[in-house]
PDB file of N, CA and C in Angstrom:
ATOM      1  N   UNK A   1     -24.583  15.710  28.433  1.00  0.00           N
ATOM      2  CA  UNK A   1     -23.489  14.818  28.093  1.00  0.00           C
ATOM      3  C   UNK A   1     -23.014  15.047  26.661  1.00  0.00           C
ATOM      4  N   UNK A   2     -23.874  15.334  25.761  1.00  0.00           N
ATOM      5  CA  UNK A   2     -23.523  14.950  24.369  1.00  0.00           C
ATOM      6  C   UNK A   2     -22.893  16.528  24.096  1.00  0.00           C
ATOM      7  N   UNK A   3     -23.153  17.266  24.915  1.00  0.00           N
ATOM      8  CA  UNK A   3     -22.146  18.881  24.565  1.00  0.00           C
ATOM      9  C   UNK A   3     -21.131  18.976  25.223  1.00  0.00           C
ATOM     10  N   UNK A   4     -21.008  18.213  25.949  1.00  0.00           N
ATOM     11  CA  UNK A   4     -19.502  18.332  26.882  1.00  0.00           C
ATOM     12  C   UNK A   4     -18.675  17.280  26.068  1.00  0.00           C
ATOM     13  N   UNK A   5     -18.922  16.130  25.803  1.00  0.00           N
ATOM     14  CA  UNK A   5     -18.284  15.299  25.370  1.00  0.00           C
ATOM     15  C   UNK A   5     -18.040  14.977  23.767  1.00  0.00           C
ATOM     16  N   UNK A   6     -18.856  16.065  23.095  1.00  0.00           N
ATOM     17  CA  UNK A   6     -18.852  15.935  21.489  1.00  0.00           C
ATOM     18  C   UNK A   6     -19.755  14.846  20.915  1.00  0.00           C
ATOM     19  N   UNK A   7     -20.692  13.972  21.494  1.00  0.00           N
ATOM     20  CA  UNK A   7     -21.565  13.759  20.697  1.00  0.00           C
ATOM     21  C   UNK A   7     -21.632  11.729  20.983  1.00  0.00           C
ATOM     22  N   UNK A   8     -20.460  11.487  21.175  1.00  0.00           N
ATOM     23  CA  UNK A   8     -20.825   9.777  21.321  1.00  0.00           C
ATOM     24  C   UNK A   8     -19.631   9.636  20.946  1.00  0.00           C
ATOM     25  N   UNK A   9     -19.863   7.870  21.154  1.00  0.00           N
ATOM     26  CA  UNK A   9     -18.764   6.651  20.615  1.00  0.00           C
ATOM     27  C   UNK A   9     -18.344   6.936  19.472  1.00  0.00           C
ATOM     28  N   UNK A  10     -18.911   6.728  18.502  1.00  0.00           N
ATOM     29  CA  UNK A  10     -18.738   6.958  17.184  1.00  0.00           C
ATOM     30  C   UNK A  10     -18.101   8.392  16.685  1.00  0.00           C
ATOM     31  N   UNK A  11     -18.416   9.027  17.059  1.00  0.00           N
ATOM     32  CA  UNK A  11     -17.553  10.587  16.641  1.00  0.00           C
ATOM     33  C   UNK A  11     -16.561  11.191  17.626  1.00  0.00           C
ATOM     34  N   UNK A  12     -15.544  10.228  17.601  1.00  0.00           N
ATOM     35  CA  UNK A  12     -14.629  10.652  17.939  1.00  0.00           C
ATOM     36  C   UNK A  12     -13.807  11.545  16.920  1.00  0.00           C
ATOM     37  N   UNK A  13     -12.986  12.493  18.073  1.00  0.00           N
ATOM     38  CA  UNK A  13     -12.108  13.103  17.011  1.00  0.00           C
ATOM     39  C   UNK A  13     -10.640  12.543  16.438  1.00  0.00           C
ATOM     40  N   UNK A  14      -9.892  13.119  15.416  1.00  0.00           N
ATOM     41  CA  UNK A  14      -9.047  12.586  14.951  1.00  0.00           C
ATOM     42  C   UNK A  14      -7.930  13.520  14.878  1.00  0.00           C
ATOM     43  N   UNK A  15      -6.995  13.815  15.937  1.00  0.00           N
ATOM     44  CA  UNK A  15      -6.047  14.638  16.038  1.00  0.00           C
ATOM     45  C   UNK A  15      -5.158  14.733  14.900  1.00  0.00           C
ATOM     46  N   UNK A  16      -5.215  15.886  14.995  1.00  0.00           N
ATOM     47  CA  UNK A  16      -3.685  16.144  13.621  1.00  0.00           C
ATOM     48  C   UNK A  16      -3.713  14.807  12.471  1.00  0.00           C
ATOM     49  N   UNK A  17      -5.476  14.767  11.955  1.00  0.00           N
ATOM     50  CA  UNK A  17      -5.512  13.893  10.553  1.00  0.00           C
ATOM     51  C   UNK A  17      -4.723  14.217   9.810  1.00  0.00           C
ATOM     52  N   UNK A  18      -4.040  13.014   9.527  1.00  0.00           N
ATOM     53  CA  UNK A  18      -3.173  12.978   8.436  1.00  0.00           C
ATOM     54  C   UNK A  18      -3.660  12.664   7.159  1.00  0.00           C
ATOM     55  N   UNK A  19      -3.454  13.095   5.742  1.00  0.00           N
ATOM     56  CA  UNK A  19      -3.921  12.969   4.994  1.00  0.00           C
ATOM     57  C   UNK A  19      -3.856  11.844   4.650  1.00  0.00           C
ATOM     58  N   UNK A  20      -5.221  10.938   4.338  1.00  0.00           N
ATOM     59  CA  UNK A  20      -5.615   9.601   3.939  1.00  0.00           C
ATOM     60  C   UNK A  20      -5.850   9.320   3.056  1.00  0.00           C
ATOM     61  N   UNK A  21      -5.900   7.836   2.611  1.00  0.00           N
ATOM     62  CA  UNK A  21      -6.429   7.558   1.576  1.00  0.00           C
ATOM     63  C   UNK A  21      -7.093   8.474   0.485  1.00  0.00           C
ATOM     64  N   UNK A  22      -7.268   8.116  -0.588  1.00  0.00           N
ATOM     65  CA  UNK A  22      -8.307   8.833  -1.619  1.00  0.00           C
ATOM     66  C   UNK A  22      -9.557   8.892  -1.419  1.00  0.00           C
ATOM     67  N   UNK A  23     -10.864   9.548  -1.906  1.00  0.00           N
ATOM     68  CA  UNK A  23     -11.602   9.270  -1.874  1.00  0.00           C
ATOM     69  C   UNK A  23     -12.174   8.009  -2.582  1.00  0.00           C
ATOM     70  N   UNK A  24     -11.870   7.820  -3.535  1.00  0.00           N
ATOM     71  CA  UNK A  24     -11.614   6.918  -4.398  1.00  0.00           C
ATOM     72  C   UNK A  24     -11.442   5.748  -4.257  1.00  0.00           C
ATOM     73  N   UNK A  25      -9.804   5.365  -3.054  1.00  0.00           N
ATOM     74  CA  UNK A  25      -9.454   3.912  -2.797  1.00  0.00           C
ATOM     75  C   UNK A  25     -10.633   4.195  -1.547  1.00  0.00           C
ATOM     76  N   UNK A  26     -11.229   5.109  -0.711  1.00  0.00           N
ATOM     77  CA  UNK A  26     -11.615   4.361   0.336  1.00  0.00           C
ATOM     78  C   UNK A  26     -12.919   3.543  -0.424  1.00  0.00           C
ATOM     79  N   UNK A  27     -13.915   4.111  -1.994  1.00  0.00           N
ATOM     80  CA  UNK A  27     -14.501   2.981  -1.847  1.00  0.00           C
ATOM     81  C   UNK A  27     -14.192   2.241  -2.068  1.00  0.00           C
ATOM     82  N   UNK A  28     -12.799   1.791  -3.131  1.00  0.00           N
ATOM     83  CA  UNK A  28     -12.300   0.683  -3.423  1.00  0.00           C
ATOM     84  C   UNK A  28     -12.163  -0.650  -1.880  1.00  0.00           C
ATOM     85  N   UNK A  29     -11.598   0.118  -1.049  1.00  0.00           N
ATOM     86  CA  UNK A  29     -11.606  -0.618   0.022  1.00  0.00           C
ATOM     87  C   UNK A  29     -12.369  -1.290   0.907  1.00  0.00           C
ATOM     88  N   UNK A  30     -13.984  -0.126   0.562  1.00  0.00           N
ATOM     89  CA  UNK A  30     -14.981  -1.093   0.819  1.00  0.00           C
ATOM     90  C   UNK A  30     -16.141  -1.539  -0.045  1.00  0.00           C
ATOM     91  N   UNK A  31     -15.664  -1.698  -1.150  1.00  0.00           N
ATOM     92  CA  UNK A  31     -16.020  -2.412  -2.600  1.00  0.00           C
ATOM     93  C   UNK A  31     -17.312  -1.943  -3.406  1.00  0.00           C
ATOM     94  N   UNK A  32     -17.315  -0.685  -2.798  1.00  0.00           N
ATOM     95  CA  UNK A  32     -18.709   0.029  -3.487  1.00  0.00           C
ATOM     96  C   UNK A  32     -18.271   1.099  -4.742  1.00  0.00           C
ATOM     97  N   UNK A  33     -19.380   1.461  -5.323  1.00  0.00           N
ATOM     98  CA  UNK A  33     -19.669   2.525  -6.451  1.00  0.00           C
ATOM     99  C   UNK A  33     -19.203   3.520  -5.514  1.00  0.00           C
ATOM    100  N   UNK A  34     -18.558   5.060  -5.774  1.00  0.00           N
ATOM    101  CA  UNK A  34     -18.812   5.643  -5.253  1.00  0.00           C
ATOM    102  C   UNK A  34     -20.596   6.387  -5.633  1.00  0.00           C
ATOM    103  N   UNK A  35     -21.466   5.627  -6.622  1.00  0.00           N
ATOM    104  CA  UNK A  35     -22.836   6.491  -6.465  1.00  0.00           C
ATOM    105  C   UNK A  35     -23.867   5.560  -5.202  1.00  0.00           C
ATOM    106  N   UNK A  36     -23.238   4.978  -4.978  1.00  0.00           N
ATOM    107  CA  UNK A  36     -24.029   4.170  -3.791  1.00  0.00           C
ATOM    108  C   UNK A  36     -25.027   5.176  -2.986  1.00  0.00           C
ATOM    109  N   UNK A  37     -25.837   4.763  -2.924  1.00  0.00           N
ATOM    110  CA  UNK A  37     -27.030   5.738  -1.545  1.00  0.00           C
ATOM    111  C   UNK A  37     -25.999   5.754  -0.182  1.00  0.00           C
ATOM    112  N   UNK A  38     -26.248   6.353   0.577  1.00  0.00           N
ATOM    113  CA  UNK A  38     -26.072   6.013   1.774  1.00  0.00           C
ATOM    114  C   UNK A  38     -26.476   5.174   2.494  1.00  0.00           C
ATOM    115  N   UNK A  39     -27.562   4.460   2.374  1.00  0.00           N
ATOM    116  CA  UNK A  39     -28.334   3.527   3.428  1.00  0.00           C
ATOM    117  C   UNK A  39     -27.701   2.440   3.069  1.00  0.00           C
ATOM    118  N   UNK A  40     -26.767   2.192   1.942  1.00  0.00           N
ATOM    119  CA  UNK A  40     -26.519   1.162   1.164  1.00  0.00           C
ATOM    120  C   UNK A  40     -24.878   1.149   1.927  1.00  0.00           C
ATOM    121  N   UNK A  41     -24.126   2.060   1.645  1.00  0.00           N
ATOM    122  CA  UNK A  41     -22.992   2.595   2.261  1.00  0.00           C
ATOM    123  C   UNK A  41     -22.805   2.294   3.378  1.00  0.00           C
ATOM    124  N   UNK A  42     -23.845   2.320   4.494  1.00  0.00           N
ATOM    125  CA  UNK A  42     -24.012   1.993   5.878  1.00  0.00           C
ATOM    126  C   UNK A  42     -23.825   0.418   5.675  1.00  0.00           C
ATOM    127  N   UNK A  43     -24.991  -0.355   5.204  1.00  0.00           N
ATOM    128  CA  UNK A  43     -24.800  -1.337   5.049  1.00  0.00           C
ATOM    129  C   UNK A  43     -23.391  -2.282   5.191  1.00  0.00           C
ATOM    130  N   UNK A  44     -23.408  -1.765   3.253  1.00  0.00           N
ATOM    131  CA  UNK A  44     -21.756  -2.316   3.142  1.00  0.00           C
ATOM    132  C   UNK A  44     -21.001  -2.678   3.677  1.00  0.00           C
ATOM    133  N   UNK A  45     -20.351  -1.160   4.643  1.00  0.00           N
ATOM    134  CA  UNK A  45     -18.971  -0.786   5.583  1.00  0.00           C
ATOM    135  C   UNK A  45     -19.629  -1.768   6.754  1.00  0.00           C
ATOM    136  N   UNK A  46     -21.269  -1.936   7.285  1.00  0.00           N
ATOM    137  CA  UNK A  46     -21.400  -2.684   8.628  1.00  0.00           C
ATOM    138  C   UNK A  46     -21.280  -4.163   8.318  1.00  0.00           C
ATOM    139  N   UNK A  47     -21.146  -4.842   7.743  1.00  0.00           N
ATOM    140  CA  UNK A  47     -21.074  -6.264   6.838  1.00  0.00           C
ATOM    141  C   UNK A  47     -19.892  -6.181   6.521  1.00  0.00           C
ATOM    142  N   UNK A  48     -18.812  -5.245   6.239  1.00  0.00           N
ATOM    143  CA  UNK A  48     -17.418  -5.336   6.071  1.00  0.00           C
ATOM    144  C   UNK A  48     -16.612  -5.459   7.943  1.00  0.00           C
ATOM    145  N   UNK A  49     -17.154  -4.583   8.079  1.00  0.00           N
ATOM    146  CA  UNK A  49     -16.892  -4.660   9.906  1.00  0.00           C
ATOM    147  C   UNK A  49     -16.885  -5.538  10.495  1.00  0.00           C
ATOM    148  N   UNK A  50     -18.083  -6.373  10.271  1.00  0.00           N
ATOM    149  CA  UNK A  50     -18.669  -7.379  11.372  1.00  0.00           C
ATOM    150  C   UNK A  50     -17.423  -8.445  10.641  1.00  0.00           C
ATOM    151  N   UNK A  51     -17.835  -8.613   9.140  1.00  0.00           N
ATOM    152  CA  UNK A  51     -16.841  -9.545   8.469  1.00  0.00           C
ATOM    153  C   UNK A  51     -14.845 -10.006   9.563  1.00  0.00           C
ATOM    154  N   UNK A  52     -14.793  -8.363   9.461  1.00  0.00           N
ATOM    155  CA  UNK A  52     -13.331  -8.237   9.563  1.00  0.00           C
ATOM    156  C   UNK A  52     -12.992  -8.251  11.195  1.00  0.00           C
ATOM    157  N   UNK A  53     -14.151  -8.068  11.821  1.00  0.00           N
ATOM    158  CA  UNK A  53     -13.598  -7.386  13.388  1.00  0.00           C
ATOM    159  C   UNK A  53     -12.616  -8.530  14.167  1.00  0.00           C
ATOM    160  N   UNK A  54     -11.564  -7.923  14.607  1.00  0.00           N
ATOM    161  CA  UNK A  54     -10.571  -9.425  14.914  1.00  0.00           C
ATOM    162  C   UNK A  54     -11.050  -9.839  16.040  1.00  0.00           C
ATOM    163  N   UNK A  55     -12.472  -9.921  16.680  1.00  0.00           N
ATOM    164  CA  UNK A  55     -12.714 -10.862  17.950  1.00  0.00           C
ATOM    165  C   UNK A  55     -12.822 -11.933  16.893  1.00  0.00           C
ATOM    166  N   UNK A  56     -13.623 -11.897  15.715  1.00  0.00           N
ATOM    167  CA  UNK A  56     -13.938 -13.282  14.662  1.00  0.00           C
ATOM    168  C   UNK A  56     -12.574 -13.911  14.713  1.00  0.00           C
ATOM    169  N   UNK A  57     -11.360 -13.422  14.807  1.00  0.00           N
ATOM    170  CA  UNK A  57     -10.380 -14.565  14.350  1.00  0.00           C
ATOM    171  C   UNK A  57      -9.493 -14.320  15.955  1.00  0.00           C
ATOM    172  N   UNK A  58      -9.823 -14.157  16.925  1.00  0.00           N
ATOM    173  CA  UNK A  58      -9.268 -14.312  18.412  1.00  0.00           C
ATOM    174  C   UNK A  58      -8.761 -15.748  18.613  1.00  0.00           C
ATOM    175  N   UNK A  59      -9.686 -16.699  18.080  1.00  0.00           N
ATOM    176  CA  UNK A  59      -9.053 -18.033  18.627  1.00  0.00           C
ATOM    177  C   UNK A  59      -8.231 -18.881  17.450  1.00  0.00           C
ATOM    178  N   UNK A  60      -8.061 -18.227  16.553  1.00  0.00           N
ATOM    179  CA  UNK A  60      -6.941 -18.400  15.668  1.00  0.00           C
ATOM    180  C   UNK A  60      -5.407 -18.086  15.948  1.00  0.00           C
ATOM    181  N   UNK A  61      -5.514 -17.147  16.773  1.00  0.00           N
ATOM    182  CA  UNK A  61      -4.009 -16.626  17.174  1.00  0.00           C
ATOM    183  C   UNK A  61      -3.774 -15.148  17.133  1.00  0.00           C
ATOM    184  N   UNK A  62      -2.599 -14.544  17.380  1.00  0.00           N
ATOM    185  CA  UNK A  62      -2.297 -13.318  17.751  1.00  0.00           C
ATOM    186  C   UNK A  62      -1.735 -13.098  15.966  1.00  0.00           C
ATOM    187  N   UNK A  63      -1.240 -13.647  15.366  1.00  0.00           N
ATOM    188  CA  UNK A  63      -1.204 -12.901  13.938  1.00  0.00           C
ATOM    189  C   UNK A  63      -2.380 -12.987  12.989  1.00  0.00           C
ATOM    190  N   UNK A  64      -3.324 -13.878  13.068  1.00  0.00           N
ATOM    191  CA  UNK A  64      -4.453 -13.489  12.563  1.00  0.00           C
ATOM    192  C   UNK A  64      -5.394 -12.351  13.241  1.00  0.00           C
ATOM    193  N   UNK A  65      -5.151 -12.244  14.409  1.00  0.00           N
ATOM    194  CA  UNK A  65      -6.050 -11.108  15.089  1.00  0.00           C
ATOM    195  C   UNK A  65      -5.277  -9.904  14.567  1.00  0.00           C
ATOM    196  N   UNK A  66      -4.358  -9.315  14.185  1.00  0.00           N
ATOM    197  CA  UNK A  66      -3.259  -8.581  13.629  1.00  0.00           C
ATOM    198  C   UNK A  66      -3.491  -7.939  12.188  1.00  0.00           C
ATOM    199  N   UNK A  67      -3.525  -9.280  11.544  1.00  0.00           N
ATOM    200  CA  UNK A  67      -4.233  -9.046   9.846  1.00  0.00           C
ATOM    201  C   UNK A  67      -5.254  -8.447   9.912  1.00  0.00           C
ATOM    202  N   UNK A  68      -6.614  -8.622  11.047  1.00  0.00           N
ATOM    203  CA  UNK A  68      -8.033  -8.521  11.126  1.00  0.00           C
ATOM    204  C   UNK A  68      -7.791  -6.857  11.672  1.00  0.00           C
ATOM    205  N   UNK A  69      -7.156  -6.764  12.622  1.00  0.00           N
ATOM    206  CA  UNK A  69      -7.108  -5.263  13.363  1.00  0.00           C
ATOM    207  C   UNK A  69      -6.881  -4.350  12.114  1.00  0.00           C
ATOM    208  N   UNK A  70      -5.850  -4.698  11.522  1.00  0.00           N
ATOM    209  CA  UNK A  70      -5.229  -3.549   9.579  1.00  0.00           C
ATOM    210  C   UNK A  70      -5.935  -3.282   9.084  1.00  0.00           C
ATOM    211  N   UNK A  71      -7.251  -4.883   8.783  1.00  0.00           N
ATOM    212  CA  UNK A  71      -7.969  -4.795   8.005  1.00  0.00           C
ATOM    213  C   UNK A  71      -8.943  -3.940   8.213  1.00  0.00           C
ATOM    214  N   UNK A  72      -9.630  -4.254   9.792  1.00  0.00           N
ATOM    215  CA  UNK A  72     -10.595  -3.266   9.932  1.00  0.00           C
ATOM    216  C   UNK A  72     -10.601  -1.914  10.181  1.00  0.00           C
ATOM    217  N   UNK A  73      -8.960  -1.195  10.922  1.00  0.00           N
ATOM    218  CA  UNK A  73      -8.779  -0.598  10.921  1.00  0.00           C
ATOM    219  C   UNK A  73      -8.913   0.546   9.719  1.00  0.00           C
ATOM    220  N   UNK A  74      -8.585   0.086   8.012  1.00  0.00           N
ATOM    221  CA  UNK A  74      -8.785   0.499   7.293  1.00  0.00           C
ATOM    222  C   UNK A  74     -10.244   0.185   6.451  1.00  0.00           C
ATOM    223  N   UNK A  75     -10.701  -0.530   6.904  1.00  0.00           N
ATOM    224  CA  UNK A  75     -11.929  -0.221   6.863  1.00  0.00           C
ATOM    225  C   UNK A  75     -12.812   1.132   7.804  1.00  0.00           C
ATOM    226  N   UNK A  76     -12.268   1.238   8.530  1.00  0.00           N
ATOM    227  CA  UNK A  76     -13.358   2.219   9.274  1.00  0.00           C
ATOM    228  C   UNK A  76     -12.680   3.741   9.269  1.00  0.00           C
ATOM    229  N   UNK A  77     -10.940   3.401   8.734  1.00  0.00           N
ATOM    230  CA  UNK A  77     -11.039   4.993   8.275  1.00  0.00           C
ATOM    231  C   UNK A  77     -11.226   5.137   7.105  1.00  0.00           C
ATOM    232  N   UNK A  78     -11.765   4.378   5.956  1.00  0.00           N
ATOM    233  CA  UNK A  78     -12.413   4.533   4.564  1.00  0.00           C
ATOM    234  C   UNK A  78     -13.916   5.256   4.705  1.00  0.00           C
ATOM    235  N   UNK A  79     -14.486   4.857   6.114  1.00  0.00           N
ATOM    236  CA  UNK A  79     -16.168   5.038   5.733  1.00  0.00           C
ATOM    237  C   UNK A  79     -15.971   6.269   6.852  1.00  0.00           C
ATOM    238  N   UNK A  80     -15.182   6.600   7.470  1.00  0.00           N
ATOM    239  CA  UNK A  80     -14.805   7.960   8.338  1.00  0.00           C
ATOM    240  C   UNK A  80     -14.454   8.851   7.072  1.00  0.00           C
ATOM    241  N   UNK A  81     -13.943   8.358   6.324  1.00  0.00           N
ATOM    242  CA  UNK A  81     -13.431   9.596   5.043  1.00  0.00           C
ATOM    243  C   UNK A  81     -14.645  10.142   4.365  1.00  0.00           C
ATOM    244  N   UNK A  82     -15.150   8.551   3.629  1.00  0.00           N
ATOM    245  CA  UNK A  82     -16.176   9.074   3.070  1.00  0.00           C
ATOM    246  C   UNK A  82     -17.403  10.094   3.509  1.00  0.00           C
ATOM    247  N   UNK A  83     -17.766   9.745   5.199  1.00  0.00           N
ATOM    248  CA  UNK A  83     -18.817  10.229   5.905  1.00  0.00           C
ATOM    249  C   UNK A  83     -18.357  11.550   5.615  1.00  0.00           C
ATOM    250  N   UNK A  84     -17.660  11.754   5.988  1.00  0.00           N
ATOM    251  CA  UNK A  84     -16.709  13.430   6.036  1.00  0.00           C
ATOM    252  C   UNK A  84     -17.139  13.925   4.847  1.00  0.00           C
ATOM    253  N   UNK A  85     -17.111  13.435   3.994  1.00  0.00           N
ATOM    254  CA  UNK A  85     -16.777  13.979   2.764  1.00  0.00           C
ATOM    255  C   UNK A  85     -18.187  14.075   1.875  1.00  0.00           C
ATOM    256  N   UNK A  86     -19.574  13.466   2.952  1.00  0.00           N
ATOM    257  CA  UNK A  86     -20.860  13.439   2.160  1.00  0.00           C
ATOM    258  C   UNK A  86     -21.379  14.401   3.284  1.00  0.00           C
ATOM    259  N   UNK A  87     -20.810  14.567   4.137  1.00  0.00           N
ATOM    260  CA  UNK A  87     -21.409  15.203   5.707  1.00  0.00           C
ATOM    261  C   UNK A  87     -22.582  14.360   6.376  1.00  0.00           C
ATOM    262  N   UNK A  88     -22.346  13.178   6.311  1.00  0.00           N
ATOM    263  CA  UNK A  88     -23.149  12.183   6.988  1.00  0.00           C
ATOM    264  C   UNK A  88     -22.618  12.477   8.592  1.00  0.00           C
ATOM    265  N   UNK A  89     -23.558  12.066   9.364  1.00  0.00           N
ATOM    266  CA  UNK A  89     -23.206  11.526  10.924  1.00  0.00           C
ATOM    267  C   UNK A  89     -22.462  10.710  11.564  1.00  0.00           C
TER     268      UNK A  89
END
C-alpha cells in the first residue's frame, strides 16, 4: 500500500506548489523560534491545529467555520513548508 499510494494521509502531494509563504512568516504563523527542536515544532503546529480546526467552531455558524478553515489552512501549509525545508516526515 504505502508504495503504490506514496506513503499515507499526511503526505500528500502538492501539485504545481506555488510559491509560499517565507520561511520565516511560516514560523511567525505558528509562533515559534525558528531554533525550536522539532519535537517542540510538532507540538506547537498540533496545539495550533487542534486550537483552530473549524469542527471547534461548527456550531457557531458557517462564517466562523470559514475564519477557522483560513486559519488552519495556513497553519498546516506553514508546518508543510517548514517540514520540507528541515526534511522531516
Amino acid at each position: 500500500y504505502k508504495q503504490r499510494y506514496g506513503g499515507g494521509y499526511y503526505k500528500q502531494q502538492r501539485p504545481n506548489k506555488q510559491s509560499g509563504p517565507s520561511l520565516s512568516t511560516c514560523y511567525k504563523i505558528l509562533g515559534v523560534d525558528s531554533s525550536i527542536s522539532d519535537n517542540d515544532l510538532k507540538k506547537s503546529y498540533r496545539k495550533l491545529a487542534i486550537k483552530h480546526h473549524p469542527d471547534k467552531v461548527a456550531h457557531l455558524g458557517e462564517d466562523h467555520v470559514q475564519v477557522a478553515e483560513d486559519k488552519f489552512q495556513k497553519i498546516q501549509e506553514a508546518y508543510d513548508e517548514i517540514k520540507e525545508k528541515r526534511g522531516l516526515n
